[in-house]
Protein backbone atom coordinates (compact mmCIF):
# COMPACT_ATOMS: atom_id res chain seq x y z
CA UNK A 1 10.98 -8.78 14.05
CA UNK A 2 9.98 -6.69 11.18
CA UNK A 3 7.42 -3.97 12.08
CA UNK A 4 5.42 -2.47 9.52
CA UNK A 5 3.25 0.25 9.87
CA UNK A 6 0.67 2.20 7.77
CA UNK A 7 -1.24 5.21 7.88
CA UNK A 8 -3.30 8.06 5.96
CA UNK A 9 -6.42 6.34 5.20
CA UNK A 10 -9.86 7.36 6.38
CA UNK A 11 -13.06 8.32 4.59
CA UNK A 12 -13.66 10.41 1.43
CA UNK A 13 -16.29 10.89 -0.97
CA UNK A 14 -15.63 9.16 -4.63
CA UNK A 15 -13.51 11.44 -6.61
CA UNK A 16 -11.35 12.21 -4.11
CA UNK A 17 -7.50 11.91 -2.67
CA UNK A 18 -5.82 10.17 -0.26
CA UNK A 19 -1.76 10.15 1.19
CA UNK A 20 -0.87 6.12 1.90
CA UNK A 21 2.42 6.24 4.00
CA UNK A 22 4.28 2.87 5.35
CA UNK A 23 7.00 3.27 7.54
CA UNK A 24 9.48 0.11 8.33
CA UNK A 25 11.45 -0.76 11.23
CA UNK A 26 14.00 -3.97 11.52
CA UNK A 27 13.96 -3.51 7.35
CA UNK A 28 15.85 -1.38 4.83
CA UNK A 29 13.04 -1.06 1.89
CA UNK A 30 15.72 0.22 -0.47
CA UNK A 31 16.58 -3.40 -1.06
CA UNK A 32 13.37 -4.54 -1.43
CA UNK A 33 10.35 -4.69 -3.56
CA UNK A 34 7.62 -3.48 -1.34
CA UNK A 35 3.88 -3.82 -2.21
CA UNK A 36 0.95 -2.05 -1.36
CA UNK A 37 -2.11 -4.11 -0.96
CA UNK A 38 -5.78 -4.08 -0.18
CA UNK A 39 -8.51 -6.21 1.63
CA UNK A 40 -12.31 -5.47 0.58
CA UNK A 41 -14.50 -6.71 2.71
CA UNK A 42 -15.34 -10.43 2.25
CA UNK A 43 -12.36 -10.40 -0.29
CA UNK A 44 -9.09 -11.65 -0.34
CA UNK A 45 -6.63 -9.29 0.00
CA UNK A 46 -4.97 -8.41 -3.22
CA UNK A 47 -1.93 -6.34 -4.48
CA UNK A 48 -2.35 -3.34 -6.44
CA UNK A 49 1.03 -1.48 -6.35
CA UNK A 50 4.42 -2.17 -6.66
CA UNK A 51 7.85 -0.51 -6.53
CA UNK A 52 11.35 -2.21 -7.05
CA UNK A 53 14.76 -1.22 -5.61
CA UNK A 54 15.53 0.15 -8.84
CA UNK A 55 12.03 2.25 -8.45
CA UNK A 56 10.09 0.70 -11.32
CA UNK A 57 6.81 0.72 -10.57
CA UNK A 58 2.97 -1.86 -10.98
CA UNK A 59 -0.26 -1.51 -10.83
CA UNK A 60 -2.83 -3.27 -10.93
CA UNK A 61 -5.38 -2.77 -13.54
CA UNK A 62 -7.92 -1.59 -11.60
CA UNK A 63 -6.33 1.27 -10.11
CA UNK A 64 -3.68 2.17 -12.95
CA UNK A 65 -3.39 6.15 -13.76
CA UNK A 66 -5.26 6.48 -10.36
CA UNK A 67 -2.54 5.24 -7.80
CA UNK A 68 1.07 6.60 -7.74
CA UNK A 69 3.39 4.22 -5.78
CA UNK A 70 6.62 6.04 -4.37
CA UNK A 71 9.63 5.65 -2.00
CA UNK A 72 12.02 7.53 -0.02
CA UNK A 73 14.96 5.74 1.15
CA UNK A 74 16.19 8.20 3.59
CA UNK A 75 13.24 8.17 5.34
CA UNK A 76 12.39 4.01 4.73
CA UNK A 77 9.03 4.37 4.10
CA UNK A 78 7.10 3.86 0.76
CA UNK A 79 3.86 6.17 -0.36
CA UNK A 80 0.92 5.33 -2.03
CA UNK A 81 -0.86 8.47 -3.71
CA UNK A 82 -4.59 7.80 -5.01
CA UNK A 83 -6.52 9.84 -6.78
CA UNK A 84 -9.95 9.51 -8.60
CA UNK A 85 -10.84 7.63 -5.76
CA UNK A 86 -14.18 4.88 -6.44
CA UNK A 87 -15.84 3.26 -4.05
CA UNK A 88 -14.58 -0.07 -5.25
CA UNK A 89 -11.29 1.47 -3.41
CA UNK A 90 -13.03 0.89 0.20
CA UNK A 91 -10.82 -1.48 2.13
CA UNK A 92 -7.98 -2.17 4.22
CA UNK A 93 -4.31 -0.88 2.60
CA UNK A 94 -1.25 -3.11 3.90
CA UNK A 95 2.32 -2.56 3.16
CA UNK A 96 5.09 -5.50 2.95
CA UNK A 97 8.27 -6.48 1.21
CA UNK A 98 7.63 -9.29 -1.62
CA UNK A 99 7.89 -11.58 -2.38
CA UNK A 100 5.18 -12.54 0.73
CA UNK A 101 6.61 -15.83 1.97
CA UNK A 102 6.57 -17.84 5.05
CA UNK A 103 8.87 -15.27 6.69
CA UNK A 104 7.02 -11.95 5.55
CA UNK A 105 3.91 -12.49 6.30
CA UNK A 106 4.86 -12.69 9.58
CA UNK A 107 4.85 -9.28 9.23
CA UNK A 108 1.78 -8.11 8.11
CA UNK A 109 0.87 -4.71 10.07
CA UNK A 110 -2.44 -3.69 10.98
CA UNK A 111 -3.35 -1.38 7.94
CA UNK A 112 -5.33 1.35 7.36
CA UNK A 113 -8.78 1.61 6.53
CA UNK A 114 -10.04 3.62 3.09
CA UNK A 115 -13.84 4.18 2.79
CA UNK A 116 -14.83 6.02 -0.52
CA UNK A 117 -18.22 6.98 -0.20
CA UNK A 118 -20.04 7.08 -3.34
């Protein structure tokens, strides 16, 4: 089974930066889209970055010209770089191939936890 696994959050006052990293196991990401996403508390979760094979990249409005989303096949993992961090950022960042179907979101890791304190 796929494992995914995510790491670099933790807490930060608003302003500030953090280092997203997702490494993959079972799963080459240089043939897949691969999201990043976020769960606020009491939200859904939603997806606010993007990156394609081909390494063209999405954002979500909320967090365009803050977030940088970036790969590196070699290493099969996939980055997400924020900056100008609000605390409207606070949540839970998960990594995972998309489309999310039946099959992915079996594999939903355990994500890491961002608190931007304001």
């Amino acid at each position: 089974q796929v494992q995914l696994v995510e790491s670099g959050g933790g807490l930060v006052q608003a302003g500030g930066s953090l280092r997203l990293s997702c490494a993959a196991s079972r799963i080459l990401f240089r043939f897949n889209t691969v999201g990043w996403y976020r769960q606020a508390p009491g939200k859904e979760r939603e997806l606010v970055a993007s990156i394609t094979s081909g390494r063209s990249t999405n954002y979500a409005d909320s967090v365009k010209d803050r977030f940088t989303i970036s790969r590196d096949n070699a290493k099969n993992m996939v980055f997400l770089q924020m900056n100008s961090l609000k605390p409207e950022d606070t949540g839970i960042y998960f990594c995972n191939v998309m489309p999310i179907t039946t099959i992915t979101a079996q594999s939903w890791g355990r994500g890491t936890q961002v608190t931007v304190s304001s």
